[in-house]
Protein backbone atom coordinates (compact mmCIF):
# COMPACT_ATOMS: atom_id res chain seq x y z
CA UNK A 1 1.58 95.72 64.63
CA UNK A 2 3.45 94.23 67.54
CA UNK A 3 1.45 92.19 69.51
CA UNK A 4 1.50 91.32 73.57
CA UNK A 5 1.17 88.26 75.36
CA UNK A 6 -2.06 88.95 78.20
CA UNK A 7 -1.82 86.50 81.29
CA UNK A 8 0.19 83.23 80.52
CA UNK A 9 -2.79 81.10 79.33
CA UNK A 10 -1.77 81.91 75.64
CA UNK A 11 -3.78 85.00 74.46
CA UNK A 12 -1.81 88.02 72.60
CA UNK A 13 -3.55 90.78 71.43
CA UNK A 14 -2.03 94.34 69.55
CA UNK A 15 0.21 96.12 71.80
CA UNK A 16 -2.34 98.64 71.76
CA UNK A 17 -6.43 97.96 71.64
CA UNK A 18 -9.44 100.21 70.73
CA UNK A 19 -11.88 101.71 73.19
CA UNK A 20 -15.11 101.39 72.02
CA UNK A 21 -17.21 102.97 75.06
CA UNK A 22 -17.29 106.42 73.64
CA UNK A 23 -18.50 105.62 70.60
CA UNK A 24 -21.95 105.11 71.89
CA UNK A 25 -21.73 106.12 75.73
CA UNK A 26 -20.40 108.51 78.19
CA UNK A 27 -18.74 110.92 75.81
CA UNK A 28 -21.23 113.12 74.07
CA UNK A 29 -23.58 112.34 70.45
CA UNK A 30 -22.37 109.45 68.49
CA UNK A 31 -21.77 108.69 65.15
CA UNK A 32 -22.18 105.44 63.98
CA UNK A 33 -21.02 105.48 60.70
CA UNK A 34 -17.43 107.39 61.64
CA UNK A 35 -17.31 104.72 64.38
CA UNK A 36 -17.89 101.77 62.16
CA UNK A 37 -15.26 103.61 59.66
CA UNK A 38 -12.95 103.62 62.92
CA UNK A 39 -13.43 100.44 63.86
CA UNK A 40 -12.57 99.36 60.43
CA UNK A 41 -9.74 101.20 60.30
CA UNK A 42 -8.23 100.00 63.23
CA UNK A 43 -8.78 96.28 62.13
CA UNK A 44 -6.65 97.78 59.00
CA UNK A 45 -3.99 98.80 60.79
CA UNK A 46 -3.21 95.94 62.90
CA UNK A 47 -5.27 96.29 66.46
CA UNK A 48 -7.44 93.44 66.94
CA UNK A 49 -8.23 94.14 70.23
CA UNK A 50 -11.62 95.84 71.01
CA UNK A 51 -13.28 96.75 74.57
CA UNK A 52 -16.75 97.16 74.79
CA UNK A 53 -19.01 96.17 77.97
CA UNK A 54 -22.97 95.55 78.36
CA UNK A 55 -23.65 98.78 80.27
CA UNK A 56 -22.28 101.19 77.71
CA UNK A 57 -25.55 102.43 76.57
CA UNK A 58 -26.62 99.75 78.08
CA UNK A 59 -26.34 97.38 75.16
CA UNK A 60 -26.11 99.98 72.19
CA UNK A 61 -21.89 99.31 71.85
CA UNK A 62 -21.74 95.86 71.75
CA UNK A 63 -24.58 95.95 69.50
CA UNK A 64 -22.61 98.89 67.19
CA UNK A 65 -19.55 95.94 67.40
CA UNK A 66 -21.10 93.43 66.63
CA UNK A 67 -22.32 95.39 63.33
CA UNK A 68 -18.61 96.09 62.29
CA UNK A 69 -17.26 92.72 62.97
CA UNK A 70 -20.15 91.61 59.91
CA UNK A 71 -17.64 89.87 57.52
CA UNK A 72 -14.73 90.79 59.80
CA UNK A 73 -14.43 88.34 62.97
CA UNK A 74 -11.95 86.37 62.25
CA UNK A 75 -8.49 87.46 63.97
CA UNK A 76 -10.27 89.57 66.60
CA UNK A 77 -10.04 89.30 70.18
CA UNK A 78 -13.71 91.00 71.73
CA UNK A 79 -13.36 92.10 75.26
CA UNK A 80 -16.41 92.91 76.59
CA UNK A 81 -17.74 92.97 80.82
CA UNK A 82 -20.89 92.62 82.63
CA UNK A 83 -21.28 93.67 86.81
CA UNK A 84 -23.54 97.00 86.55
CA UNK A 85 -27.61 96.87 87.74
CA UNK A 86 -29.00 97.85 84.63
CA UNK A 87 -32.54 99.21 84.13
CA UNK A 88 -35.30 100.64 86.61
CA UNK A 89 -33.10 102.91 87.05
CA UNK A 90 -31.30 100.51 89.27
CA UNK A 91 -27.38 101.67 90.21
CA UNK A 92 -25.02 99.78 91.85
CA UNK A 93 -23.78 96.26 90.94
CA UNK A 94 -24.58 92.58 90.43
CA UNK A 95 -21.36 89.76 90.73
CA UNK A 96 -23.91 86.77 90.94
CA UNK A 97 -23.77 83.65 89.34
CA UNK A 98 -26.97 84.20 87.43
CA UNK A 99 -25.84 87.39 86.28
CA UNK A 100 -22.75 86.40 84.60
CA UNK A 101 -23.97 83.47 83.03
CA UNK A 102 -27.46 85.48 81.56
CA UNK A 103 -25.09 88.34 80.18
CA UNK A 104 -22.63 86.47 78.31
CA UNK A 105 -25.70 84.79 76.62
CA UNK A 106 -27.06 88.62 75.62
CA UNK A 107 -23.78 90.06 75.24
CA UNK A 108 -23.10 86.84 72.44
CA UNK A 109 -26.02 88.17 71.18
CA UNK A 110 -25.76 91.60 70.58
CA UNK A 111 -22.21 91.26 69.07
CA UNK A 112 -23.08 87.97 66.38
CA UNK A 113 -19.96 86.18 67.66
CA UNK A 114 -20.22 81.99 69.21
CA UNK A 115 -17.55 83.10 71.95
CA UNK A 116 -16.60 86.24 74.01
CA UNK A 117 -12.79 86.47 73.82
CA UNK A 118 -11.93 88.02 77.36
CA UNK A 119 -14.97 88.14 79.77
CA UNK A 120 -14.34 90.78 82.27
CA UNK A 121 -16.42 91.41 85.60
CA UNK A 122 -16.44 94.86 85.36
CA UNK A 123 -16.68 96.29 88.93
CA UNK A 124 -16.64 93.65 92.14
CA UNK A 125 -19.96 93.41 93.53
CA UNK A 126 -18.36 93.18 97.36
CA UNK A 127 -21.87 91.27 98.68
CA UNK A 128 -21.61 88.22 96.23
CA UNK A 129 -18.08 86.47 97.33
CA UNK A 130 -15.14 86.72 94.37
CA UNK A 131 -15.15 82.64 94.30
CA UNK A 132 -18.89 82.64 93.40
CA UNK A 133 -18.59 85.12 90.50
CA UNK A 134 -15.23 83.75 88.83
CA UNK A 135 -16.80 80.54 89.82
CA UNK A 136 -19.30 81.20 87.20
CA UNK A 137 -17.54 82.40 84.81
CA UNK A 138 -15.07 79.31 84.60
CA UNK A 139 -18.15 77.38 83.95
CA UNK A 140 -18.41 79.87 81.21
CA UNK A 141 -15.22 78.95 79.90
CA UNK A 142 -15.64 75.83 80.58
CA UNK A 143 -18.71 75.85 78.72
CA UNK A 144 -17.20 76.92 75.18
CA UNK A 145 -18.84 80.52 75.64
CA UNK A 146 -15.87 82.19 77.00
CA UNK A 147 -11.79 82.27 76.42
CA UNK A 148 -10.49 83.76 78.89
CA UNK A 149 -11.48 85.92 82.00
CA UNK A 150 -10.77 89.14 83.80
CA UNK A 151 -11.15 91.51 86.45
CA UNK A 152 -11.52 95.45 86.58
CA UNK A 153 -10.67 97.66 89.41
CA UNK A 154 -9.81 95.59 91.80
CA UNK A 155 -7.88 94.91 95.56
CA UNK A 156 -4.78 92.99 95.53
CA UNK A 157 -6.75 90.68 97.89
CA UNK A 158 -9.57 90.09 95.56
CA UNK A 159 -7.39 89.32 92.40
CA UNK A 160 -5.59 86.86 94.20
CA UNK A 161 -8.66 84.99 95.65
CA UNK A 162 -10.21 85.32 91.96
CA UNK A 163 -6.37 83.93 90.48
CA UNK A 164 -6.71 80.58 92.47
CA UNK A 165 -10.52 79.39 91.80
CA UNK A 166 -9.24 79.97 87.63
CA UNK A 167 -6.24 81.50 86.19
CA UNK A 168 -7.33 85.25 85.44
CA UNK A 169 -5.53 86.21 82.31
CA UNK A 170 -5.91 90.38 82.44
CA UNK A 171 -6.47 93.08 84.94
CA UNK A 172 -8.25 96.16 83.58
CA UNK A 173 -8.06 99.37 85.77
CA UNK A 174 -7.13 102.82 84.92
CA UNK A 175 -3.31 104.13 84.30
CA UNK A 176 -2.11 106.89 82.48
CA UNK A 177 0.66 109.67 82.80
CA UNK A 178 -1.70 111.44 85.52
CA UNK A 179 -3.08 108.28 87.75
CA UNK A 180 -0.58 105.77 88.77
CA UNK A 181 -2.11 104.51 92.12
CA UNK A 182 -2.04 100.89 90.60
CA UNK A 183 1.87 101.25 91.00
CA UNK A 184 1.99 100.65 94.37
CA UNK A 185 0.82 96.95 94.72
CA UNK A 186 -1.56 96.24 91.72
CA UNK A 187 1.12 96.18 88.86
CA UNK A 188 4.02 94.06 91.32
CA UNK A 189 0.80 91.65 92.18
CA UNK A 190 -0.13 91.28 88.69
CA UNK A 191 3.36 90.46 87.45
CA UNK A 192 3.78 88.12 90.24
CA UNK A 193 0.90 86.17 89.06
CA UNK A 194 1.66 86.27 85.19
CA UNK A 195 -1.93 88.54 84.67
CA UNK A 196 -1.74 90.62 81.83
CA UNK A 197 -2.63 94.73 82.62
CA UNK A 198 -5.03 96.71 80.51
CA UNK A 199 -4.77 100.21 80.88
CA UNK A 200 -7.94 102.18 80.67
CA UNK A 201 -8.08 105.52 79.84
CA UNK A 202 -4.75 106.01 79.21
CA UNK A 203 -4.61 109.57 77.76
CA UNK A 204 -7.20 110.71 80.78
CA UNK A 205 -10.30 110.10 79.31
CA UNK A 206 -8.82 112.82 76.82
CA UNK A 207 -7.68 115.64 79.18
CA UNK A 208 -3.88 114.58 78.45
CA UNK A 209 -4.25 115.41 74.67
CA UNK A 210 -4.92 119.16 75.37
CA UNK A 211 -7.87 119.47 73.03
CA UNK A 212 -10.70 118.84 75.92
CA UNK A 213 -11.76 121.93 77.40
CA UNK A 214 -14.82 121.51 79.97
CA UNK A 215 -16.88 124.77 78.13
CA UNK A 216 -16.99 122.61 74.94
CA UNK A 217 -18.33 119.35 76.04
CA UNK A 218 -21.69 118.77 75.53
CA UNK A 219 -24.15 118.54 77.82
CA UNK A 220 -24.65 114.72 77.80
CA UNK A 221 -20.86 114.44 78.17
CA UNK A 222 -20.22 112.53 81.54
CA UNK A 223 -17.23 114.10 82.11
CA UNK A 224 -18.83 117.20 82.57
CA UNK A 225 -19.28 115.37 86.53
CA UNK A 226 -16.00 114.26 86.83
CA UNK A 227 -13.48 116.50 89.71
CA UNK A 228 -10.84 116.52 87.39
CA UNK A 229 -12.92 118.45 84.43
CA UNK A 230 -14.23 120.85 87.21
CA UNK A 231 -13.43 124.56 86.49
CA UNK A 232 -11.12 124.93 89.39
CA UNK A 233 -9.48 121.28 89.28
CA UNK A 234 -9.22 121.71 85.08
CA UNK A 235 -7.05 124.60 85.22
CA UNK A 236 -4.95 122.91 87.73
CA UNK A 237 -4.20 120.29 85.22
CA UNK A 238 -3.51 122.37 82.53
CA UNK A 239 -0.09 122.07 84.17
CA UNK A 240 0.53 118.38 83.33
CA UNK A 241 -0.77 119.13 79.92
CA UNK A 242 1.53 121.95 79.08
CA UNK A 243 4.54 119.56 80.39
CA UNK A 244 3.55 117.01 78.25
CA UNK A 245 3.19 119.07 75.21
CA UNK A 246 6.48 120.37 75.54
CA UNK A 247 7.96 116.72 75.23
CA UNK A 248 5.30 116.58 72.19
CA UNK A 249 7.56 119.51 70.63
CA UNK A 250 10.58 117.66 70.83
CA UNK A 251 9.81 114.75 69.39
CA UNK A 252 7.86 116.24 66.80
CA UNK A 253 4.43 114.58 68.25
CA UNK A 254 1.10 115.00 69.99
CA UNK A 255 0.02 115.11 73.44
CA UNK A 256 -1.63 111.75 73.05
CA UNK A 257 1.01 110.09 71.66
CA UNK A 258 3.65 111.85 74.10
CA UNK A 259 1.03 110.01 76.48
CA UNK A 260 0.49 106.58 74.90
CA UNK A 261 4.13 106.38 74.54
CA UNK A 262 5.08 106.30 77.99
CA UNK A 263 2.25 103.55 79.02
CA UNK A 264 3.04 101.32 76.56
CA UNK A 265 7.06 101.82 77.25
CA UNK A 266 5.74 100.99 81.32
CA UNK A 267 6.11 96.77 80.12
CA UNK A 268 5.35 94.44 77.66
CA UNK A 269 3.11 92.85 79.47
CA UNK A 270 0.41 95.96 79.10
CA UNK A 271 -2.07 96.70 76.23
CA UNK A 272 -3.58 100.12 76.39
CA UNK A 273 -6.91 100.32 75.21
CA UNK A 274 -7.30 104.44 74.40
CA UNK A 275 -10.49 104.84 73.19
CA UNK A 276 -12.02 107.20 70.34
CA UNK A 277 -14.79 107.31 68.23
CA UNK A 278 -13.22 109.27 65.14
CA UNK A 279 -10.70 107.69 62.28
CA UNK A 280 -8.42 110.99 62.75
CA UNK A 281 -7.34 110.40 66.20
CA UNK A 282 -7.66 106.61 65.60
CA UNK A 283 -4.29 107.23 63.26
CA UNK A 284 -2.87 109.73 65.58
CA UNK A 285 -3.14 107.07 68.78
CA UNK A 286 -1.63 104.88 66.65
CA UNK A 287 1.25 106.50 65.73
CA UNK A 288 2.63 106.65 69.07
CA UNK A 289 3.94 102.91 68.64
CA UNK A 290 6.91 104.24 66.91
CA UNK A 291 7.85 107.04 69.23
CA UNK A 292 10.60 106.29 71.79
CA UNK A 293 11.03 108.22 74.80
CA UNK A 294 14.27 109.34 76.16
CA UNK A 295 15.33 108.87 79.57
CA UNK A 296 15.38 112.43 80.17
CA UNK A 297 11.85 113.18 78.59
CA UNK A 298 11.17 109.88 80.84
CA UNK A 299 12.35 112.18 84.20
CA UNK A 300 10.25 114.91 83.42
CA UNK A 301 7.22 113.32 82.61
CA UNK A 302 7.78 110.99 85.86
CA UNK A 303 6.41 113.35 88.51
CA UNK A 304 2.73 114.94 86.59
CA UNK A 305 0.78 112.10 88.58
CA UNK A 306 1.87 114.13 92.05
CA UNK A 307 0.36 117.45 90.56
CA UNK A 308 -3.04 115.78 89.53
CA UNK A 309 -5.93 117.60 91.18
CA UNK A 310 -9.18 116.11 92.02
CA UNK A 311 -10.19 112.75 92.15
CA UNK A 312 -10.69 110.56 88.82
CA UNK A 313 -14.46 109.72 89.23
CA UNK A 314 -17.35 111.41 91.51
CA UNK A 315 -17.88 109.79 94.82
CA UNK A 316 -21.12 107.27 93.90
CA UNK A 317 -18.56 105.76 91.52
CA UNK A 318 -15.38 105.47 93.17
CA UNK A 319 -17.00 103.57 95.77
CA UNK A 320 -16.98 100.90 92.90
CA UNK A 321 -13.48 101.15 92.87
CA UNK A 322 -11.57 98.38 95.28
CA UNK A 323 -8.14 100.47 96.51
């Protein structure tokens, strides 16, 4: 599989990663057999790039990982993040010093590997000061426990004040054919800087392939919360996923790979990381490496984001989310 450089401190990845969040979080029962199998799978066909992060569960992903890397580390980049209040039912966020240090100790842990690959901070914790937290996780690197460090969802202002206490080699925040906010400054900062992007979410947390309907997500299924699944908002977006599927026609394709074919043709500098939990879509995601867009399917699939109704997470969480 082609493979990306991330930042410009040497680490290259698969042009496209694996998602590992829903496999044990967020998105309904799991299966952890099929999502070993996927897993495996993926490390078949060439992405050796996986995302997991300490809160999904909490723990149980990196844990379900760390189980299919037995026998199979070597070659793999692990991404995995730490930031969320865990436990006590405690919500919010924690950027300290302490906290970074203690969860790349558990998160080495739970996954059975001597060094995290890419050590994110997964949402900025805005009362613990940006130089504090990457402080801590250059001593991290520094240390032999970490690679390589990056942010998720985050200002302009903050990546830049992160960049200059240690070189920040990826940016993960979401981007897909219906949110493109990080267009206006994040993607010309991040290219100014030489920090890799990593699309999250990329076909819409599923909504862009056309087989998510809100009636048949389980009950546990978080996106059963989010505006854009709501009964009114859904129906709006049926739009975008009608347009999208008629490009699929043409080029004798999916939805998702109409979809994962226009972020990854966005730069070479970005590594999508769609997620899914089953082998069958694992293959289908994957085949959108060879599909090439035309300029004209390129036009009309430029102007869905405008048409995007409701907002991408409920209020408690997009607070979390630097703009």
């Amino acid at each position: 599989m082609e493979q990306r450089q991330l930042g410009t401190q040497g680490l290259k990845v698969s042009a496209m990663g694996l998602g590992c969040m829903g496999m044990s979080f967020a998105y309904g029962t799991g299966n952890e057999p099929e999502s070993i199998a996927t897993i495996h799978r993926a490390l078949d066909l060439g992405i050796n790039f996986l995302d997991t992060a300490e809160v999904y569960g909490p723990y149980t992903n990196e844990q379900l990982v760390g189980r299919a890397l037995q026998g199979r580390r070597e070659g793999v980049i692990v991404a995995t993040k730490f930031g969320f209040k865990i436990g006590d039912g405690a919500r919010g966020v924690n950027g300290t010093a302490a906290n970074a240090k203690r969860v790349a100790d558990e998160s080495l842990a739970r996954l059975g590997i001597d060094v995290i690959d890419l050590y994110y901070l997964h949402r900025r914790d805005r009362s613990v000061p940006i130089e504090e937290t990457v402080g801590a996780m250059k001593e991290l690197v520094d240390a032999g426990k970490v690679r390589y460090i990056g942010l998720s969802e985050v200002s302009v202002e903050t990546l830049r004040r992160a960049h200059a206490v240690h070189p920040i080699t990826a940016l993960q925040s979401e981007y897909s054919l219906w949110e493109r906010r990080v267009e206006k400054s994040i993607l010309p900062a991040v290219r100014e800087l030489g920090i890799g992007f990593v699309p999250y979410s990329p076909l819409g947390r599923g909504f862009l392939t056309g087989t998510i309907k809100r009636e048949h997500l389980e009950e546990n299924d978080a996106r059963r919360n989010h505006p854009r699944f709501s009964e009114e908002n859904a129906r709006k977006n049926d739009r975008i996923v009608e347009a999208v599927r008629a490009v699929a026609r043409e080029c004798n394709a999916t939805p998702a790979q109409i979809a994962l074919a226009w972020v990854l043709a966005r730069g070479d500098d970005m590594v999508p990381i769609p997620g899914t939990k089953r082998v069958r879509y694992l293959e289908e995601n994957v085949g959108a490496m060879k599909i090439r867009l035309t300029p004209e399917q390129h036009a009309r699939l430029e102007g869905l984001a405008s048409q995007t109704a409701g907002e991408r997470y409920a209020p408690e969480m997009m607070q979390l989310v630097e703009q």
